[in-house]
Protein backbone atom coordinates (compact mmCIF):
# COMPACT_ATOMS: atom_id res chain seq x y z
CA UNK A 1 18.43 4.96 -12.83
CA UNK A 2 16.07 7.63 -12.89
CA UNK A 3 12.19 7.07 -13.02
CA UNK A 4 9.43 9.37 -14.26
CA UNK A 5 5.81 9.17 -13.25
CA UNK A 6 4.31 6.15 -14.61
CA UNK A 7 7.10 3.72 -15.06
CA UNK A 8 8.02 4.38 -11.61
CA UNK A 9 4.87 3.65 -9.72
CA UNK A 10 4.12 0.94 -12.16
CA UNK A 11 7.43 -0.84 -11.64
CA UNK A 12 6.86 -0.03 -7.50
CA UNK A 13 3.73 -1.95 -7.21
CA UNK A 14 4.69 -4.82 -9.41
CA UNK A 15 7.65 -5.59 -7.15
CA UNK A 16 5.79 -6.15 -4.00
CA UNK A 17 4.15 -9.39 -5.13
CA UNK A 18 3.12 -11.61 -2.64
CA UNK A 19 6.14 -13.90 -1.47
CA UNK A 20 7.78 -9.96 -0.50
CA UNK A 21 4.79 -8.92 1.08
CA UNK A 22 4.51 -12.08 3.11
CA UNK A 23 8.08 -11.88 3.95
CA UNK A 24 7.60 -8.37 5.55
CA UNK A 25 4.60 -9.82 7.22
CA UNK A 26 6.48 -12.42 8.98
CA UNK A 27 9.57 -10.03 9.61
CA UNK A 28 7.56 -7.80 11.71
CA UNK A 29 5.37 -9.97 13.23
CA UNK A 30 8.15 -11.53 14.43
CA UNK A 31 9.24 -8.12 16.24
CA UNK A 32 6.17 -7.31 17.96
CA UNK A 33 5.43 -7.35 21.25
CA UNK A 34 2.90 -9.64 22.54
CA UNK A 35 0.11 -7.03 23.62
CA UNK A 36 0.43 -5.51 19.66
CA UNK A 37 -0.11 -9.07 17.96
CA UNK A 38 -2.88 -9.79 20.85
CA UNK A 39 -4.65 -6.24 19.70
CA UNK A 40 -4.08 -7.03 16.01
CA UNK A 41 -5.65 -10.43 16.69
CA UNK A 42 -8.35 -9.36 18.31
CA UNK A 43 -9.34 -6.34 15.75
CA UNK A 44 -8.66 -8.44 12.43
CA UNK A 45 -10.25 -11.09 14.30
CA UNK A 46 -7.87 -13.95 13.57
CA UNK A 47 -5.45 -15.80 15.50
CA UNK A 48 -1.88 -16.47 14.39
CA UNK A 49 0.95 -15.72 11.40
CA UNK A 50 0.59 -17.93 9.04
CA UNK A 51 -0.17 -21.65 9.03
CA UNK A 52 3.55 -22.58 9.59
CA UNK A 53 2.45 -23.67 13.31
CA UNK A 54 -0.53 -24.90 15.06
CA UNK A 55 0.23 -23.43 17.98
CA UNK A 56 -1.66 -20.44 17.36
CA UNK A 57 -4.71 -22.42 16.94
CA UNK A 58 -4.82 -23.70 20.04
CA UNK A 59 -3.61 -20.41 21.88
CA UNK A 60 -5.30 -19.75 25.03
CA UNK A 61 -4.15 -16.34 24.94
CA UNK A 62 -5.65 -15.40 21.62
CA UNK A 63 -8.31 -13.33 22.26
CA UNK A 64 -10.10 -12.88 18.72
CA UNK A 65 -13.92 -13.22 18.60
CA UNK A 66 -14.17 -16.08 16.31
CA UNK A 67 -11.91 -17.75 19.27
CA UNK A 68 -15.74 -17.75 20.73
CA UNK A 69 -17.73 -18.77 17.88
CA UNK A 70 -15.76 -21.51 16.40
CA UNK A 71 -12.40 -23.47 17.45
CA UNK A 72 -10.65 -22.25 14.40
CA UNK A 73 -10.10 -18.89 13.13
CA UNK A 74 -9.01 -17.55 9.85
CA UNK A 75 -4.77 -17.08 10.31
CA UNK A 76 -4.01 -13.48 10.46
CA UNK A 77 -1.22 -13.75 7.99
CA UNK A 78 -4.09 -14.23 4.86
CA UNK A 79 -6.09 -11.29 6.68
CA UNK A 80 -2.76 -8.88 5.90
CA UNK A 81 -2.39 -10.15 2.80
CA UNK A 82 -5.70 -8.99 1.63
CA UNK A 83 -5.90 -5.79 3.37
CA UNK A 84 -2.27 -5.09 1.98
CA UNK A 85 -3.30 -5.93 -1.44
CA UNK A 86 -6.55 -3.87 -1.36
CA UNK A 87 -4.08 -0.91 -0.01
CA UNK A 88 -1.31 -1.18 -2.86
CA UNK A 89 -4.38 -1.02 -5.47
CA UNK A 90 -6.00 2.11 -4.56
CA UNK A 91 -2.26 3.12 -3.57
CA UNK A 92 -1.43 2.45 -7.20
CA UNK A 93 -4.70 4.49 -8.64
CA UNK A 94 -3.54 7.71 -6.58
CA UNK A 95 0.04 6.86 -7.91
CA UNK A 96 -1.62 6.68 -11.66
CA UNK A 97 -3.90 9.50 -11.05
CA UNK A 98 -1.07 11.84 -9.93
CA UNK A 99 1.43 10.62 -12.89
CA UNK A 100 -1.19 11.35 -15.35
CA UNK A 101 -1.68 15.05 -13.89
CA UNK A 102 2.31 15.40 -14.22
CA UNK A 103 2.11 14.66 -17.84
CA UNK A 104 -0.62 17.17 -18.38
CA UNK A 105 1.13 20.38 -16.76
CA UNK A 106 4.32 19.41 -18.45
CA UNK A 107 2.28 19.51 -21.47
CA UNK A 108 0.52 22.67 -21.00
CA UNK A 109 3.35 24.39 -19.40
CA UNK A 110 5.12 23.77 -22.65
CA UNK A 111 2.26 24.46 -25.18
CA UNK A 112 1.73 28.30 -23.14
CA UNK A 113 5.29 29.38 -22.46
CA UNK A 114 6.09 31.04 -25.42
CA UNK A 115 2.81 33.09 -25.42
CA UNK A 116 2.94 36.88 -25.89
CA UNK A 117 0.66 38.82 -23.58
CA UNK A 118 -1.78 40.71 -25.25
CA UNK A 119 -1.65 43.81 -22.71
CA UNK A 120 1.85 44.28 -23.47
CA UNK A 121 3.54 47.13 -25.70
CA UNK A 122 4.17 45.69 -29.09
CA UNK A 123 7.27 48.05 -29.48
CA UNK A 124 8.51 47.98 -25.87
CA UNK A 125 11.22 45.96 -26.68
CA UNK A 126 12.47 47.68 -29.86
């Protein structure tokens, strides 16, 4: 099935609700290594997935900065969440934005086509 403009990038960011999203999450955090989930933990500033474990809470080797200021952090996996969320919506306005320009060059394309040029020989054709 074939999508045009609107439908399609309305339809795109209303399928990636949340249970996808944090399945993806969890997919690839899963395939990291252990020095990329240590930098992500330390720049998001959050330690651990997703509250499936407590392990992470306790990690030694988590080296986030609220590891310092507190004994519990904020799990990484809500951090994504919300940063991926913010990112579909502006994702979604440039989507919008972009459909809405394709509708108006269709429109003018087809409302100046047919024009006659008003430099041209009237009997040039004849």
């Amino acid at each position: 099935m074939v999508c045009g403009g609107f439908a399609c990038s309305k339809n795109a960011l209303c399928a990636l609700n949340v249970v996808y999203m944090t399945d993806v999450i969890n997919a690839s955090w899963w395939v990291m290594s252990n020095s990329t989930r240590h930098e992500l933990e330390r720049s998001f500033d959050c330690c651990g997935l997703f509250n499936l474990t407590t392990v992470y809470q306790d990690d030694p080797s988590c080296n986030a900065i609220c590891k310092n200021r507190s004994s519990t952090c904020q799990m990484c996996g809500e951090k994504f969440l919300k940063h991926s969320d913010e990112a579909l919506k502006i994702l979604g306005g440039v989507g919008l934005f972009f459909s809405f320009t394709e509708i108006l060059g269709v429109w003018l394309a087809m409302r100046f086509r047919n024009q006659k040029d008003p430099r041209a020989n009237p009997s040039a054709f004849l």
